[in-house]
C-alpha atoms as a PDB file:
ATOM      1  CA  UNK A   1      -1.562  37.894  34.571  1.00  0.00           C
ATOM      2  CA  UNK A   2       0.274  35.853  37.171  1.00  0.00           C
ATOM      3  CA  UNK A   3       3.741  33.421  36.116  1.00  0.00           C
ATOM      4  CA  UNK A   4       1.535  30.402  36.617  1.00  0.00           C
ATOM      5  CA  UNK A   5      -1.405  31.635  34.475  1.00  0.00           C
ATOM      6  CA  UNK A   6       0.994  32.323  31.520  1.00  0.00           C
ATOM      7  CA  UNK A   7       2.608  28.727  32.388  1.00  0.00           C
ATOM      8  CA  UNK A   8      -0.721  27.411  32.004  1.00  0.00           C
ATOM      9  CA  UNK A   9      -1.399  29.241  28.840  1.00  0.00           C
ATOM     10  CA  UNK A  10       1.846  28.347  27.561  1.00  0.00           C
ATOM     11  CA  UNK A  11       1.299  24.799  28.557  1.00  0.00           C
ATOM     12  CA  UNK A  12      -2.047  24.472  26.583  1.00  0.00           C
ATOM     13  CA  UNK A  13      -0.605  26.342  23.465  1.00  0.00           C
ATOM     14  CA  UNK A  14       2.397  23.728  23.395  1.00  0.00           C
ATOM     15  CA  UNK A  15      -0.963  20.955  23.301  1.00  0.00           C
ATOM     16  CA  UNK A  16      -2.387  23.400  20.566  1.00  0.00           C
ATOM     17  CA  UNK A  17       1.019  22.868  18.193  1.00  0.00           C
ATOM     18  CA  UNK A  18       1.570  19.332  18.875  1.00  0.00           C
ATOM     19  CA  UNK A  19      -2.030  18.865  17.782  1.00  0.00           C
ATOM     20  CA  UNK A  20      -1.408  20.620  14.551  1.00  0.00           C
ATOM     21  CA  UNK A  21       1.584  19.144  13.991  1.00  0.00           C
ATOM     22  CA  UNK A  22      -0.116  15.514  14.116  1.00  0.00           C
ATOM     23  CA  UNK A  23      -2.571  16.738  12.091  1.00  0.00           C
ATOM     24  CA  UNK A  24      -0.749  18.690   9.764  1.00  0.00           C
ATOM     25  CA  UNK A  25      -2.914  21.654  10.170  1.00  0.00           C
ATOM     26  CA  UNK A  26      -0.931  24.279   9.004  1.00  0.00           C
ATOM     27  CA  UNK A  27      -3.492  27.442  10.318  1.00  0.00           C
ATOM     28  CA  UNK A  28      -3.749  25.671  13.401  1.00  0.00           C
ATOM     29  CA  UNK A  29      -0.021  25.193  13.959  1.00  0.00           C
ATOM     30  CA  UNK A  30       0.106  28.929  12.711  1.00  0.00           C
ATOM     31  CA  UNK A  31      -2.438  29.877  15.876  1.00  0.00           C
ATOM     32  CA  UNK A  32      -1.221  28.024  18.376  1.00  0.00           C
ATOM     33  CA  UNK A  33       2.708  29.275  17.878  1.00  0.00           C
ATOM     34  CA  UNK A  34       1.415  32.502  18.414  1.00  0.00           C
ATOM     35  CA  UNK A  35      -0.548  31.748  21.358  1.00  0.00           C
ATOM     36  CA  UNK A  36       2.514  30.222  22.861  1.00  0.00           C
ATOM     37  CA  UNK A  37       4.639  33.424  21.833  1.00  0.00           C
ATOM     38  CA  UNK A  38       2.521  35.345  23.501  1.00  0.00           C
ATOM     39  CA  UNK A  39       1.776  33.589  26.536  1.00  0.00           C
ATOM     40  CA  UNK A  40       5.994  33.586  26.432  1.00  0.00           C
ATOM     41  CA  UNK A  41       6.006  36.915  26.446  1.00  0.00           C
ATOM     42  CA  UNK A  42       3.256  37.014  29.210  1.00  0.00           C
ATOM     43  CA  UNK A  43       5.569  34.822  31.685  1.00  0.00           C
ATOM     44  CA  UNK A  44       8.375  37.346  31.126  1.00  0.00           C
ATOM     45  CA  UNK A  45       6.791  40.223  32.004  1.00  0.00           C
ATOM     46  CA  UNK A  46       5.313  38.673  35.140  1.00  0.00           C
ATOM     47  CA  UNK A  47       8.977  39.115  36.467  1.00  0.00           C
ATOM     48  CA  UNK A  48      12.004  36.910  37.423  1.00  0.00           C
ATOM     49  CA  UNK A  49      11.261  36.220  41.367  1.00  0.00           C
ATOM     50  CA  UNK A  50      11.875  32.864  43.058  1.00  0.00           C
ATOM     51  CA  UNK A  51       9.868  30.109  41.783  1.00  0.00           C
ATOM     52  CA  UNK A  52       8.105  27.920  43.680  1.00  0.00           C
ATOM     53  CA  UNK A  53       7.956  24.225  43.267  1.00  0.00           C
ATOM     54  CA  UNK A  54       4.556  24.540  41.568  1.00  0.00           C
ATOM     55  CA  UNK A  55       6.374  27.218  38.899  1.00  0.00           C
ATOM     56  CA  UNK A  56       9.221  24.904  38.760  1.00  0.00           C
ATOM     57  CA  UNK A  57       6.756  21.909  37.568  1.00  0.00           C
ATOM     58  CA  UNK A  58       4.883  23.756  35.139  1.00  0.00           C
ATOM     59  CA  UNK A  59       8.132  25.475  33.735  1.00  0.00           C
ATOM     60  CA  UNK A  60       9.456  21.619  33.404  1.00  0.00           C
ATOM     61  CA  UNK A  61       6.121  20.768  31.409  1.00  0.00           C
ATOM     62  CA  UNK A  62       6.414  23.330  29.236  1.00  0.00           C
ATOM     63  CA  UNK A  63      10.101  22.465  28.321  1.00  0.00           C
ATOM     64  CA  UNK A  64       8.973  18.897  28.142  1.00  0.00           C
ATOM     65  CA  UNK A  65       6.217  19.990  25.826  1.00  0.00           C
ATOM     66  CA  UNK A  66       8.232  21.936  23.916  1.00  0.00           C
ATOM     67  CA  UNK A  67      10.914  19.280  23.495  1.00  0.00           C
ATOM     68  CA  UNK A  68       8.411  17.282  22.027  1.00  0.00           C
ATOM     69  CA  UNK A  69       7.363  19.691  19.332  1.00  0.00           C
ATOM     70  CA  UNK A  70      11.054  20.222  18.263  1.00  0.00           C
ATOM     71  CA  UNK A  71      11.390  16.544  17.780  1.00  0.00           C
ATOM     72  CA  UNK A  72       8.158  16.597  15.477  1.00  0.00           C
ATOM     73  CA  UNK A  73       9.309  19.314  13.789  1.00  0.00           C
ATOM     74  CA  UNK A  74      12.898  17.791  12.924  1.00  0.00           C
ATOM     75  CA  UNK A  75      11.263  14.106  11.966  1.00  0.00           C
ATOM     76  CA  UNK A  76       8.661  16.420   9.670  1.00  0.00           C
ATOM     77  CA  UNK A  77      11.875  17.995   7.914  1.00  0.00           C
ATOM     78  CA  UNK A  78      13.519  14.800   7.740  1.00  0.00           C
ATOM     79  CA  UNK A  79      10.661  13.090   6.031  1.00  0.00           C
ATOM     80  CA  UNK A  80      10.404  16.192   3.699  1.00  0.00           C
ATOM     81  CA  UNK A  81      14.243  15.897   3.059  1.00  0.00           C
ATOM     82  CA  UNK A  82      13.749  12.361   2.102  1.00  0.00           C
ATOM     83  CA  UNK A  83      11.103  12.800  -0.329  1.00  0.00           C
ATOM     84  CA  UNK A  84      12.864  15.484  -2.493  1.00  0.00           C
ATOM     85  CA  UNK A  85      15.960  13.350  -2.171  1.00  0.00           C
ATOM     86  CA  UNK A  86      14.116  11.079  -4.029  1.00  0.00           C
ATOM     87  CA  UNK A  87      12.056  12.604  -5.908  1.00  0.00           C
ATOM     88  CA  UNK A  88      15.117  14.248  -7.383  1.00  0.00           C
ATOM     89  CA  UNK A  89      16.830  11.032  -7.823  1.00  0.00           C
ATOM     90  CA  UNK A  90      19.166  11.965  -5.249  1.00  0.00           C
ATOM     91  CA  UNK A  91      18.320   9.166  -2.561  1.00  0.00           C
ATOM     92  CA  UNK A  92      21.728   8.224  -1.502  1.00  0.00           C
ATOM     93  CA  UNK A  93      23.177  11.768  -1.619  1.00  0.00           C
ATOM     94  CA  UNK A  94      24.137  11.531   2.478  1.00  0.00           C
ATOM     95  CA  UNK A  95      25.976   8.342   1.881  1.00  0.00           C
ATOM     96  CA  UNK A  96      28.339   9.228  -0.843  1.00  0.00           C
ATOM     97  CA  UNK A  97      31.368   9.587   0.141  1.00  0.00           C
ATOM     98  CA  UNK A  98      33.284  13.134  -0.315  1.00  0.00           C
ATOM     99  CA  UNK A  99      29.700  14.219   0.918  1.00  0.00           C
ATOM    100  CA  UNK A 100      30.872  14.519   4.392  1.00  0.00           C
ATOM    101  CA  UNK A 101      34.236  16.884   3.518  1.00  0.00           C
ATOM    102  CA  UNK A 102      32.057  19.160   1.513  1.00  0.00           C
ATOM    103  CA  UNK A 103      31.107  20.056   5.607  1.00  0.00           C
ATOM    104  CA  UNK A 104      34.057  20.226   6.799  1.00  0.00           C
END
């Protein structure tokens, strides 16, 4: 497999996960991380030469892509932190303050 087919395969696995992150489809989120693992993997291998400008787009995609699942990710555990902050009673915990030296 060439560097631009495992772009491309990297690419559409990065679709796959943002897909099941919208959806919340946890087996499908499951798939598609592995897919992109793999097709990781599978760009590696193909070796480190010089990069065209059509390796350097779809490189840029894929870090675009992937940007955009880490941001899902961190509003889904923000929104999860939330709810048990409330449902423990515990709403304001990040505003107290002494919170913040407790991190120090």
């Amino acid at each position: 497999m060439t560097r631009r087919d495992a772009l491309i395969r990297t690419i559409d696995a990065l679709h796959a996960e943002i897909a099941a992150l919208k959806a919340n489809d946890v087996v499908a989120l499951e798939r598609a991380t592995a897919e992109k693992l793999a097709s990781i993997e599978a760009v590696a291998a193909a070796g480190t030469g010089p990069a065209g400008a059509d390796l350097r787009e779809l490189a840029d995609e894929a870090n675009r892509l992937n940007e955009t699942c880490r941001i899902y990710v961190n509003l889904m555990a923000a929104n999860v932190r939330r709810r048990l902050q409330t449902l423990t009673g515990d709403a304001g915990a990040g505003y107290r303050p002494g919170v913040a030296r407790a991190y120090a």
